[in-house]
N, C-alpha and C. Protein backbone atom coordinates (compact mmCIF):
# COMPACT_ATOMS: atom_id res chain seq x y z
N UNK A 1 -0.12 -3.29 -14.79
CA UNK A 1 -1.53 -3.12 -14.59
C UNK A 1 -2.22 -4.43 -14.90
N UNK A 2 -3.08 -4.56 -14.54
CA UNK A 2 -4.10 -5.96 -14.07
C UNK A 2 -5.48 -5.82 -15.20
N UNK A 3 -5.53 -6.32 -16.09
CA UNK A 3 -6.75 -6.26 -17.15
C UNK A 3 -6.80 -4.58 -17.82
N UNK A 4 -7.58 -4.73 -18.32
CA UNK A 4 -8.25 -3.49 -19.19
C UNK A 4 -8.50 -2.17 -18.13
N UNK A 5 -9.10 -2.29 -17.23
CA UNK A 5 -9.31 -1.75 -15.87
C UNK A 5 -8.77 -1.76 -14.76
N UNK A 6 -7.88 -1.93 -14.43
CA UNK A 6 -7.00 -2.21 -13.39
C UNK A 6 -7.32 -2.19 -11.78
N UNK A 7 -7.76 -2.91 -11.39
CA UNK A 7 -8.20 -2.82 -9.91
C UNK A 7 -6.86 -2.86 -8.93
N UNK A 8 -5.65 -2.92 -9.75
CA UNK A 8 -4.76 -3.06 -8.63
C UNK A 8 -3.15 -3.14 -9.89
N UNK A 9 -2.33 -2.59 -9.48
CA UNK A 9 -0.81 -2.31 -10.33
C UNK A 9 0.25 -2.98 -9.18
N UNK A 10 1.16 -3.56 -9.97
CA UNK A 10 2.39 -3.96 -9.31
C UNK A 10 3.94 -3.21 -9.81
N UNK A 11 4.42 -2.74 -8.67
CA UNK A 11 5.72 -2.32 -8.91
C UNK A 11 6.77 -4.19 -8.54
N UNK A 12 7.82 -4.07 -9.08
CA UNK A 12 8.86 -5.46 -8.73
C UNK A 12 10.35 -4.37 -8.38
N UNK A 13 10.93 -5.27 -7.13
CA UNK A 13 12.24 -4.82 -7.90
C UNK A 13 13.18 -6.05 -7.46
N UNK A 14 13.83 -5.79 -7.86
CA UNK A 14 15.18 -6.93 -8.79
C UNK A 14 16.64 -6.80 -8.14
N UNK A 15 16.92 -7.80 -7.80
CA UNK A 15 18.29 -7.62 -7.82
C UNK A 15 18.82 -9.01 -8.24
N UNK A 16 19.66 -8.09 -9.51
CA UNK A 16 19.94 -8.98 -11.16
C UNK A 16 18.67 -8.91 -11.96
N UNK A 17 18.68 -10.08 -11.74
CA UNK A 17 17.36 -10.99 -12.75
C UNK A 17 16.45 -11.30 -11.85
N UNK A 18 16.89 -11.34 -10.27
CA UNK A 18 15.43 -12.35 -9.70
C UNK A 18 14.84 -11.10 -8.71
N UNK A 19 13.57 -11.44 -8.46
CA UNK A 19 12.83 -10.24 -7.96
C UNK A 19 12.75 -10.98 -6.73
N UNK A 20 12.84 -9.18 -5.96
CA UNK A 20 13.32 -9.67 -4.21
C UNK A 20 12.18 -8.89 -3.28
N UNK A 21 11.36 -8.32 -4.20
CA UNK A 21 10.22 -7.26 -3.71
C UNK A 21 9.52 -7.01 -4.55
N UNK A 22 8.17 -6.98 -4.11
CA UNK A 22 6.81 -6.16 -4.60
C UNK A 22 6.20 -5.07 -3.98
N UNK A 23 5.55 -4.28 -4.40
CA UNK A 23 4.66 -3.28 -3.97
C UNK A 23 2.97 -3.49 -5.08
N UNK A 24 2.02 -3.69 -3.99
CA UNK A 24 0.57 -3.99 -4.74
C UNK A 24 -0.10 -2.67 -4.02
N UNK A 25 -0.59 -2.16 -5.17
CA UNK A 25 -0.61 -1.26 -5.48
C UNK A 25 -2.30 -0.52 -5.99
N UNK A 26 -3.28 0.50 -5.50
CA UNK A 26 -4.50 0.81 -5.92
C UNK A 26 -4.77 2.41 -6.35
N UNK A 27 -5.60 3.23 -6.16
CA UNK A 27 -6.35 4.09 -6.20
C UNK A 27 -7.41 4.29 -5.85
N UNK A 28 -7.55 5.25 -4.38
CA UNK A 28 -8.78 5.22 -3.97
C UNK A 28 -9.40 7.34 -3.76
N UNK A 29 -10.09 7.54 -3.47
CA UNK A 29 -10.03 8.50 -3.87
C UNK A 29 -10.76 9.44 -2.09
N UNK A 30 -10.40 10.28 -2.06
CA UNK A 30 -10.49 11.31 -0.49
C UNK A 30 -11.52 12.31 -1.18
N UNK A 31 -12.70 12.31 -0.46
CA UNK A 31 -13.99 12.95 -0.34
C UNK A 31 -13.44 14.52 0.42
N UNK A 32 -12.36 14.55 1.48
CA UNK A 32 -11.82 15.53 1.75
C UNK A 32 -10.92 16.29 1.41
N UNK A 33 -10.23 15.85 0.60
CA UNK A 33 -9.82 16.36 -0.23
C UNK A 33 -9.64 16.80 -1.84
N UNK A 34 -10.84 15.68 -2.13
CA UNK A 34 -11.19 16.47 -3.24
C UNK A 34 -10.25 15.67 -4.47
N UNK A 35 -9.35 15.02 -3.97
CA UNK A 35 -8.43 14.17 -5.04
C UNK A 35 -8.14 12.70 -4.94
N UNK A 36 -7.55 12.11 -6.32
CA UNK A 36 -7.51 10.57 -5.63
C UNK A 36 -6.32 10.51 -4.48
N UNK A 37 -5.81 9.03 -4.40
CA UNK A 37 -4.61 8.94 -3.48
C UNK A 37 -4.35 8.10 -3.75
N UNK A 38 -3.03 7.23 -3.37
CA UNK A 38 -2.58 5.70 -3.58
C UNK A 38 -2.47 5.19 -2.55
N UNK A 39 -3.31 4.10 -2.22
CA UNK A 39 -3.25 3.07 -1.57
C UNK A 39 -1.70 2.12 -1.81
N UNK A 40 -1.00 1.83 -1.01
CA UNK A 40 -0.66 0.60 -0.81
C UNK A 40 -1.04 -0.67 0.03
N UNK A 41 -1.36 -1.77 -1.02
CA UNK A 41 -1.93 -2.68 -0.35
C UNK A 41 -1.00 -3.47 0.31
N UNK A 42 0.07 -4.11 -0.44
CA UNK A 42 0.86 -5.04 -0.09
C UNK A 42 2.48 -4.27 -0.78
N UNK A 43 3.29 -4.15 0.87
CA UNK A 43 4.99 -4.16 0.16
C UNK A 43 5.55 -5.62 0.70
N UNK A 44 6.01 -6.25 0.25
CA UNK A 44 7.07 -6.97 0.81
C UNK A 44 8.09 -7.16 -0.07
N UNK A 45 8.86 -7.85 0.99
CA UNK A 45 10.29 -7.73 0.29
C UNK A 45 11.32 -9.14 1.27
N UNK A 46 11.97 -9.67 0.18
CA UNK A 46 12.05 -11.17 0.88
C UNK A 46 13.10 -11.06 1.98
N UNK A 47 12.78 -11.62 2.88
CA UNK A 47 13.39 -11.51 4.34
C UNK A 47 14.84 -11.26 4.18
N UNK A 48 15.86 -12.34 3.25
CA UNK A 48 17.25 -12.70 3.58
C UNK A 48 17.72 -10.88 2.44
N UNK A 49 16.62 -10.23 1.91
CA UNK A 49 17.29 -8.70 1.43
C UNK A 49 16.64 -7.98 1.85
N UNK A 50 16.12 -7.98 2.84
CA UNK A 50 16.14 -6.73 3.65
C UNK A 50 17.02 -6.01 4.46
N UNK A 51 16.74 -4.74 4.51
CA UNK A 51 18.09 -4.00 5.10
C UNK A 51 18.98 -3.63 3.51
N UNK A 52 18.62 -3.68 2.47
CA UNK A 52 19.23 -3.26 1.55
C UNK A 52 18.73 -2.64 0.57
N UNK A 53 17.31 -1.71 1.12
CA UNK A 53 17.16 -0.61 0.34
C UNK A 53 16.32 -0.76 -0.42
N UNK A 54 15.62 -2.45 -0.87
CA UNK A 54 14.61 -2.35 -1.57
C UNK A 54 13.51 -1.82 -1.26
N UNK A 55 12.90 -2.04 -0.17
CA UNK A 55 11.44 -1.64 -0.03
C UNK A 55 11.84 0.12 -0.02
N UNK A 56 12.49 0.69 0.26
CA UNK A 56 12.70 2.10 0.75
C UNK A 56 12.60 2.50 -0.97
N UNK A 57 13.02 1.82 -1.71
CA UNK A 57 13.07 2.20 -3.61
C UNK A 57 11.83 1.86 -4.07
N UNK A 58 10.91 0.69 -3.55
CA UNK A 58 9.41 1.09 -3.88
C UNK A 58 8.42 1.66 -3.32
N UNK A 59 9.37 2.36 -2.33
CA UNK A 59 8.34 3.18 -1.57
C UNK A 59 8.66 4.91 -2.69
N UNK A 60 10.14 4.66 -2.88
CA UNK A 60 10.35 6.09 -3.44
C UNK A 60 9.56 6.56 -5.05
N UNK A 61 9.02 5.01 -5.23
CA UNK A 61 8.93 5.22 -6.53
C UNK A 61 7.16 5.09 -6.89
N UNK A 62 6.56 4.94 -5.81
CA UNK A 62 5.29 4.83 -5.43
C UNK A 62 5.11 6.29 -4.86
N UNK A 63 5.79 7.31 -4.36
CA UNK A 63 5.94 7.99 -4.09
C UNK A 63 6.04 9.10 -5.58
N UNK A 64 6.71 8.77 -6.04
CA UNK A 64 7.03 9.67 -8.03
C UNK A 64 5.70 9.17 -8.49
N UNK A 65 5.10 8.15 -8.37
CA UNK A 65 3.77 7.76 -9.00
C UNK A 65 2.84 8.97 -8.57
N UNK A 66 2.43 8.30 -7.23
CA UNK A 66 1.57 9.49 -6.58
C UNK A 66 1.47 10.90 -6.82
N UNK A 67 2.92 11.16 -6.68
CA UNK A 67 2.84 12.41 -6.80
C UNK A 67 2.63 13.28 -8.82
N UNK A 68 3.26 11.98 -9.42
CA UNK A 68 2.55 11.89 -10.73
C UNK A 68 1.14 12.35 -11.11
N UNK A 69 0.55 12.06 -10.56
CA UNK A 69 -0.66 11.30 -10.73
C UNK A 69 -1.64 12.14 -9.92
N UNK A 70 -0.79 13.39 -8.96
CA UNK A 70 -1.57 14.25 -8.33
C UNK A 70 -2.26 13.74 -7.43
N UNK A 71 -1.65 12.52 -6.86
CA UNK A 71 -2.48 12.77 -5.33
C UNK A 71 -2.16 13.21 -4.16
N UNK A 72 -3.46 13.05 -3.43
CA UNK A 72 -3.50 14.15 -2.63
C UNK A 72 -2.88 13.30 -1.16
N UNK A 73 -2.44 11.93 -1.30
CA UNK A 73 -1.64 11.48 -0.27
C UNK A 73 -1.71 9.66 -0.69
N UNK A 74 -0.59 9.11 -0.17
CA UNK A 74 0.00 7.83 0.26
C UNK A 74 -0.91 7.05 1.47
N UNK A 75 -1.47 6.10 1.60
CA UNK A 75 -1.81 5.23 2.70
C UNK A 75 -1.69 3.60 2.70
N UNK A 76 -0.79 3.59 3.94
CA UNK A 76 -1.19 1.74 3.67
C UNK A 76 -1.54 1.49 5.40
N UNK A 77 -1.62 0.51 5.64
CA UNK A 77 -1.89 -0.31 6.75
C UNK A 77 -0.50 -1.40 7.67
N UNK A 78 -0.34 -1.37 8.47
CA UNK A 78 0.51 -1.99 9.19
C UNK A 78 0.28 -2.45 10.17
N UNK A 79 0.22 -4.03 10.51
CA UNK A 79 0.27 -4.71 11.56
C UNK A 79 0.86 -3.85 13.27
N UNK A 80 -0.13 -4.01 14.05
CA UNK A 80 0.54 -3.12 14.87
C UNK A 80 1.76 -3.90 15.87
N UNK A 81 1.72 -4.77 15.67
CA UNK A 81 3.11 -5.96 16.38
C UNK A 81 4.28 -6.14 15.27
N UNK A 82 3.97 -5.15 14.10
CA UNK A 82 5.00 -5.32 13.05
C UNK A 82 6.16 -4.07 13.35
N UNK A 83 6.79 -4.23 14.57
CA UNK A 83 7.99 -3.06 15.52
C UNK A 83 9.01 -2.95 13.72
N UNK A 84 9.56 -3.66 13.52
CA UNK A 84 10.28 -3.24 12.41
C UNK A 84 9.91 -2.30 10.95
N UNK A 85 8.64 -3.31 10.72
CA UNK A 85 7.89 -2.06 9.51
C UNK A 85 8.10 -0.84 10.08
N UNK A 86 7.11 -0.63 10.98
CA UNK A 86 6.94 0.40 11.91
C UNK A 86 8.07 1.52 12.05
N UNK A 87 8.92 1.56 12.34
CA UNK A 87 9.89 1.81 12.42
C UNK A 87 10.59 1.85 11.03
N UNK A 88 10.57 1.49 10.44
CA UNK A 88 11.20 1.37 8.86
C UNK A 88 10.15 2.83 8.51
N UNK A 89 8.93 2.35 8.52
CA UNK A 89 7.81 4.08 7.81
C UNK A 89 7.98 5.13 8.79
N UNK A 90 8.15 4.70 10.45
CA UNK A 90 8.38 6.10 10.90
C UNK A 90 9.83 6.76 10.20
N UNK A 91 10.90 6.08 9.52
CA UNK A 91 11.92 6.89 9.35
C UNK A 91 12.21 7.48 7.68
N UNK A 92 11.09 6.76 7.32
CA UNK A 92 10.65 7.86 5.85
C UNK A 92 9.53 8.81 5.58
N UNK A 93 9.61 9.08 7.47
CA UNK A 93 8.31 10.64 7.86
C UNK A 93 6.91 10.22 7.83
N UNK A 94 6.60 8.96 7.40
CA UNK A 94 5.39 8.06 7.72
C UNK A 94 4.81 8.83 8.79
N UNK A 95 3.28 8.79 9.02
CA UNK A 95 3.19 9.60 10.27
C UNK A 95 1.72 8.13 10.54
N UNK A 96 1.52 7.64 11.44
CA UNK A 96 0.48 6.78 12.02
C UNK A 96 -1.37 7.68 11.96
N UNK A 97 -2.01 6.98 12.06
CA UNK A 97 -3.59 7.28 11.62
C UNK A 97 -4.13 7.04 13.18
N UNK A 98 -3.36 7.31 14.51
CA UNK A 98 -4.33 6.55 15.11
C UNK A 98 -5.64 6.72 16.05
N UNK A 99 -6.73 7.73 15.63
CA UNK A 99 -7.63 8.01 15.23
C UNK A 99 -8.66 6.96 14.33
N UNK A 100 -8.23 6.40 13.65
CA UNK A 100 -8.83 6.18 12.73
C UNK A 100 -8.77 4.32 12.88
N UNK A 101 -10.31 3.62 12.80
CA UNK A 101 -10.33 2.38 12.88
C UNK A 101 -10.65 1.74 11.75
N UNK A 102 -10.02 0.73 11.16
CA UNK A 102 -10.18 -0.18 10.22
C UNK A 102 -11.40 -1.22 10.06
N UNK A 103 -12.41 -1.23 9.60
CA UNK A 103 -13.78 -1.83 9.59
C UNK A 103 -13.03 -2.82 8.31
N UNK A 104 -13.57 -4.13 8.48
CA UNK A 104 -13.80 -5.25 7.47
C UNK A 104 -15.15 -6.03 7.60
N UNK A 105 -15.51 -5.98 6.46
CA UNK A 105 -16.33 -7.28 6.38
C UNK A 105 -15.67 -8.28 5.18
N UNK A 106 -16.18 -9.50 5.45
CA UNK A 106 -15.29 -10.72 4.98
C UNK A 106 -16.16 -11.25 3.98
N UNK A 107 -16.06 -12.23 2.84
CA UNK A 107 -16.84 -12.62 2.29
C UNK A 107 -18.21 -12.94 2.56
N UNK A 108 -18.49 -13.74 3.91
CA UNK A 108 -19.45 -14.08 4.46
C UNK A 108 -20.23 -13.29 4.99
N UNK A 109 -19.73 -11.63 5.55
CA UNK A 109 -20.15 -10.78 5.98
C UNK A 109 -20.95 -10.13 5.17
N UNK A 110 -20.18 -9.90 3.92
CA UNK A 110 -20.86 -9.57 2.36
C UNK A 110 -21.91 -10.10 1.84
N UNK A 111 -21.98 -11.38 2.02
CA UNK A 111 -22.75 -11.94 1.68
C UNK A 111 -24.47 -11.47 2.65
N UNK A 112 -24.15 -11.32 3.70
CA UNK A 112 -25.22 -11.04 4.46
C UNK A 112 -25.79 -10.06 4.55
N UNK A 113 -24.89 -8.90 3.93
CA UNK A 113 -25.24 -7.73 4.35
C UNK A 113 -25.79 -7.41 2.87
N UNK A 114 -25.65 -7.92 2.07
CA UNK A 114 -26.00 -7.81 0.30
C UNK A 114 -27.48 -8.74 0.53
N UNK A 115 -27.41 -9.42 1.52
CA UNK A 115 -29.04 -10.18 1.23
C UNK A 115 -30.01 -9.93 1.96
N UNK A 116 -29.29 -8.89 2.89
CA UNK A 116 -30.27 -8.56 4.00
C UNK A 116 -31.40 -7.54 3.19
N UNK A 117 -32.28 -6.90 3.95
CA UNK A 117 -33.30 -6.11 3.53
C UNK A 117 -33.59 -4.83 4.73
């Protein structure tokens, strides 16, 4: 966990001593359902160990969190030219959002929209 308040948690995992993957990690909470949920922000996992099960172990264990923790569901985001992710979450029952569009505003956007009137 990240300060006193945690705006964001990291899972690692390891193989040996040196870490070969992360999962960044939030809490955001569903108005429709009535409970929080876990965001995943960021998994990766270093190119030359993939295919060996790490990311699938912080997904399982982000998964024991969640469901810890009583939420009411898992969400992250995926590049849509990312065919391998893709395919990696469709085969741990991942199901796609696609309905649903991703709005950003960027620092600068923030900035404008906080000074506007």
């Amino acid at each position: 966990m990240l300060g006193r308040r945690p705006s964001a948690e990291v899972l690692l995992a390891f193989e040996g001593k040196s870490p070969v993957g992360v999962a960044v990690f939030l809490h955001n909470f569903s108005t429709w359902l009535g409970r929080p949920g876990l965001y995943l922000e960021d998994l990766f996992v270093k190119p030359e160990k993939r295919g060996k099960g790490y990311g699938r172990a912080l997904l399982v264990e982000l998964a024991k969190i969640a469901r810890d923790r009583s939420c009411g569901r898992m969400e992250w985001a995926v590049l849509d030219w990312n065919e391998p992710a893709i395919k990696f979450y469709h085969a741990l029952g991942a199901k796609p959002m696609d309905e649903w569009t991703v709005f950003r505003l960027a620092r600068d956007g923030i900035a404008r929209l906080a000074n506007s009137e």
